[in-house]
Protein backbone atom coordinates (compact mmCIF):
# COMPACT_ATOMS: atom_id res chain seq x y z
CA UNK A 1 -31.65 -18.26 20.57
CA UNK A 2 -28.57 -16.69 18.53
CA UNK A 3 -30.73 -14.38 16.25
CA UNK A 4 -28.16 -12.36 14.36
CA UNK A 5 -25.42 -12.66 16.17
CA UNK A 6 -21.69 -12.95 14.21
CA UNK A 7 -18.75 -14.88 15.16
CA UNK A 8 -18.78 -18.40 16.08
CA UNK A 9 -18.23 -19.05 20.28
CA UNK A 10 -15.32 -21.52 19.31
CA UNK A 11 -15.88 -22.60 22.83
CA UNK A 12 -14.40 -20.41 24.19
CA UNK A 13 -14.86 -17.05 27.09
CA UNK A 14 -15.37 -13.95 25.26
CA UNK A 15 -12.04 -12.67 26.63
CA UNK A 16 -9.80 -15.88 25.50
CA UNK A 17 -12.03 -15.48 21.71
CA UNK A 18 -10.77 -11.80 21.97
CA UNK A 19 -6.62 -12.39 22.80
CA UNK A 20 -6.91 -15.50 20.09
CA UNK A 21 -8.40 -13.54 17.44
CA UNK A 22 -5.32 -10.85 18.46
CA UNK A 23 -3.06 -13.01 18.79
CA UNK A 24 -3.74 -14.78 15.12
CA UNK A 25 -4.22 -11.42 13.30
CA UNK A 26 -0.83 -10.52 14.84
CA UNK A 27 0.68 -13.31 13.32
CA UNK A 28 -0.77 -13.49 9.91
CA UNK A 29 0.74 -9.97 9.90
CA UNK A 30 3.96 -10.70 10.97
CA UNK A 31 4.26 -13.91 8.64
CA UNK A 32 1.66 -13.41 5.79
CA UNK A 33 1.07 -17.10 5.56
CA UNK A 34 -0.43 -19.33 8.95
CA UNK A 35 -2.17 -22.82 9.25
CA UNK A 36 -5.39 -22.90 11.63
CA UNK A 37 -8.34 -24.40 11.87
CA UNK A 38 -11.40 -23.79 9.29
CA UNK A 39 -13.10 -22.41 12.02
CA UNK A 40 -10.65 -19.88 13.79
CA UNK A 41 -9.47 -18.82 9.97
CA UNK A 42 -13.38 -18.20 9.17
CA UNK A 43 -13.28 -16.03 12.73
CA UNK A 44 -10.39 -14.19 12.28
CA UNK A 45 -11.00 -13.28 8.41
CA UNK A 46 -13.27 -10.42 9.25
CA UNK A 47 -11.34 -8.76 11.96
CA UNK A 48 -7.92 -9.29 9.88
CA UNK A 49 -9.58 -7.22 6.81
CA UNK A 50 -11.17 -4.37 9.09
CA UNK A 51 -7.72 -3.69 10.21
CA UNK A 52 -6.46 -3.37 6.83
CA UNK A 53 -9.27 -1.30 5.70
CA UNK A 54 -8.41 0.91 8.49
CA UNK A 55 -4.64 0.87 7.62
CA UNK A 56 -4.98 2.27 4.23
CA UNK A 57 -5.99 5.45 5.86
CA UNK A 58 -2.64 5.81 6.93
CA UNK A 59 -3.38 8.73 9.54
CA UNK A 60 -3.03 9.04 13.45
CA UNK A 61 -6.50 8.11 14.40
CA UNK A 62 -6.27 4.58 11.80
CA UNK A 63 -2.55 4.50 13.82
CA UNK A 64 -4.44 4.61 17.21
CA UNK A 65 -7.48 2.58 16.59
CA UNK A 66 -5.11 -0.51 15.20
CA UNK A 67 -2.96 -0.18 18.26
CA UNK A 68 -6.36 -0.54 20.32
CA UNK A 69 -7.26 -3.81 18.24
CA UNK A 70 -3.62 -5.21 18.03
CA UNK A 71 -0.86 -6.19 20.29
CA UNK A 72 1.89 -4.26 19.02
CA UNK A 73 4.51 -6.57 19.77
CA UNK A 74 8.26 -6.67 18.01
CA UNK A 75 9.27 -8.99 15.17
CA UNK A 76 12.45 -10.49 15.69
CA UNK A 77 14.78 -12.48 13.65
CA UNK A 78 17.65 -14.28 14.65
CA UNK A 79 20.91 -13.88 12.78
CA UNK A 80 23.94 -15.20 13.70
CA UNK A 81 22.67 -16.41 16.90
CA UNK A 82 21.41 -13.00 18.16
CA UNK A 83 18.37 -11.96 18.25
CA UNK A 84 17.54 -8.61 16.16
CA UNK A 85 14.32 -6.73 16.26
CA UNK A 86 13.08 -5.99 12.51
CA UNK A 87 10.39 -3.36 13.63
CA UNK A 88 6.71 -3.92 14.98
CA UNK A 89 3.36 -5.37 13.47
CA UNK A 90 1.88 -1.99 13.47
CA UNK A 91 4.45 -0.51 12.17
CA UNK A 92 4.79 -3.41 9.24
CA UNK A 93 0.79 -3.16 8.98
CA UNK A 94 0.95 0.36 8.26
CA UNK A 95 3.93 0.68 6.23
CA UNK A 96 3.95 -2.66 4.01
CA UNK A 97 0.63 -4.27 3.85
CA UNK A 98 -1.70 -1.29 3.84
CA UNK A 99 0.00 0.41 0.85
CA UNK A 100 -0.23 -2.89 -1.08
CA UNK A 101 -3.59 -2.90 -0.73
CA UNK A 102 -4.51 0.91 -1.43
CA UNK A 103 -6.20 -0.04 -5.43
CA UNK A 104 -7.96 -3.06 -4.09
CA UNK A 105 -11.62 -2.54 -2.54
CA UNK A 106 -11.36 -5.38 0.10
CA UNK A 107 -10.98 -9.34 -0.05
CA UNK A 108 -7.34 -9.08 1.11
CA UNK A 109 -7.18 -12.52 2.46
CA UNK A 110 -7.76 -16.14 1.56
CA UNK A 111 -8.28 -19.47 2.81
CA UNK A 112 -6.82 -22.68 1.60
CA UNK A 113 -8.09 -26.19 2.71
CA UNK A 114 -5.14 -28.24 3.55
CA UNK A 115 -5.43 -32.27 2.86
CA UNK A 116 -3.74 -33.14 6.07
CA UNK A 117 -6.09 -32.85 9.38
CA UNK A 118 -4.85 -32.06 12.98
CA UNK A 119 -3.61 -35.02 14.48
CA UNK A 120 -5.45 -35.55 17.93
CA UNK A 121 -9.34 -34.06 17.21
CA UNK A 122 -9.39 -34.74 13.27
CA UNK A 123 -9.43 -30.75 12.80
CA UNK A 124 -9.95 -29.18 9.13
CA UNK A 125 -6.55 -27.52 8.78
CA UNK A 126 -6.37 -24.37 6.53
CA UNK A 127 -3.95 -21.81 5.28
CA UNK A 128 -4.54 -18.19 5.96
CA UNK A 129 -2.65 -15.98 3.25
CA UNK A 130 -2.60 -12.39 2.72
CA UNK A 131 -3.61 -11.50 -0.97
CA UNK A 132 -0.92 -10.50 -3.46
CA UNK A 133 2.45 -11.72 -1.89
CA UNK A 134 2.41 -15.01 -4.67
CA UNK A 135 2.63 -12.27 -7.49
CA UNK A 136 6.12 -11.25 -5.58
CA UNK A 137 7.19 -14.70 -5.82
CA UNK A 138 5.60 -15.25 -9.12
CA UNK A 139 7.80 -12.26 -10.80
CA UNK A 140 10.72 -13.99 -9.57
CA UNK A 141 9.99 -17.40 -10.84
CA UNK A 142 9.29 -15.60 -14.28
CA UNK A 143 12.67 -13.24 -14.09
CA UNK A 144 14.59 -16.54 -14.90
CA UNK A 145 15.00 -18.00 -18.22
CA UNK A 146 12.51 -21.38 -18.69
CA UNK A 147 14.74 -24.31 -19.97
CA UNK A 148 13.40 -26.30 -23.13
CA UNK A 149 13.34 -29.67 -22.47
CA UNK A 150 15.97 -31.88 -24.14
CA UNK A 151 13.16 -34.03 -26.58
CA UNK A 152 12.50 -30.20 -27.95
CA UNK A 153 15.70 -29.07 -28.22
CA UNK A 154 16.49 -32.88 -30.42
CA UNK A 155 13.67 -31.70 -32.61
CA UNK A 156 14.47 -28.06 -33.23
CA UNK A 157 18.02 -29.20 -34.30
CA UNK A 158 16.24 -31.76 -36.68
CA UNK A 159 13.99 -29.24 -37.99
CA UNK A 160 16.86 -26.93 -38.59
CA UNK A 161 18.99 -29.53 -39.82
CA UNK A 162 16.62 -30.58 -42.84
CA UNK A 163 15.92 -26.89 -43.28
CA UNK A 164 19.26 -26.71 -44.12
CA UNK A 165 19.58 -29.68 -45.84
CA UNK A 166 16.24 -28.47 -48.10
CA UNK A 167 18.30 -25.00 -49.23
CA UNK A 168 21.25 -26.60 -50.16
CA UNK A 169 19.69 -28.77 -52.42
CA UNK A 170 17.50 -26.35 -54.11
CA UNK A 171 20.86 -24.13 -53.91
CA UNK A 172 21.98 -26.75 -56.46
CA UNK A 173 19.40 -27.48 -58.67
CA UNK A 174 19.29 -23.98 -59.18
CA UNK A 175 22.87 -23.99 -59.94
């Protein structure tokens, strides 16, 4: 019997659970955004929000410990054809995502059920998001100037129009 006992078995060793669970947090740092499975999002939700609890600590010993639970592995981007290293998900944990977080007493991530299922097993596909990085995008969005549509800008001009049309002839009755 499995009396108290987190984590789901995924069916899967304890060692490959350990390197996938790694291996995911790694890259929901690196991206901030990944599609998985319900059940490996569920599994990795925990572990993804311990390190970030540890990360707002900020000191050597939070440094160490993440480095223990992480593979500290380079990001890269290619640009222009070469390949240029952008820094380290430890390094971006610690120095990006933590201090966003610093006001905010957990729930850092979120999961999103996707319509569309895995094609081959029928699998419950799901995005895994870091908190907070839509209100970045959203204070872009809202930076530019909304357009009025074009039935609202007919009727404004008719509105002023008889407006106008109203206070020049009361202009000369009064005259």
């Amino acid at each position: 019997m499995r009396h108290r006992i987190a984590g789901g078995q995924l069916n899967r060793t304890s060692a490959h659970r350990i390197a996938m669970r790694r291996n995911i947090a790694a890259a929901l740092f690196e991206h901030e955004t990944i599609s998985t499975t319900l059940q490996k999002a569920k599994h990795v939700k925990s572990f993804v929000e311990k390190l970030i609890t540890i990360a707002k600590k900020g000191n050597l010993t939070a440094r160490r410990r993440a480095i223990a639970m992480l593979p500290d592995r380079d990001i890269v981007e290619e640009i222009d054809g070469r390949i240029q290293k952008k820094g380290t998900i430890i390094g971006k944990l610690f120095s990006e995502i933590a201090p966003r977080y610093l006001d905010r007493a957990g729930g850092y991530t979120r999961i999103i059920k996707l319509a569309k299922r895995r094609l081959g097993d029928n699998g419950q596909l799901v995005l895994l998001q870091l908190v907070g990085q839509e209100a970045e995008t959203e204070a872009t969005q809202k930076s530019g100037k909304k357009k009025a549509s074009k039935k609202k800008a007919a009727k404004k001009t008719k509105a002023g129009q008889t407006e106008e049309k109203q206070q020049k002839t009361e202009e000369k009755k009064s005259e």
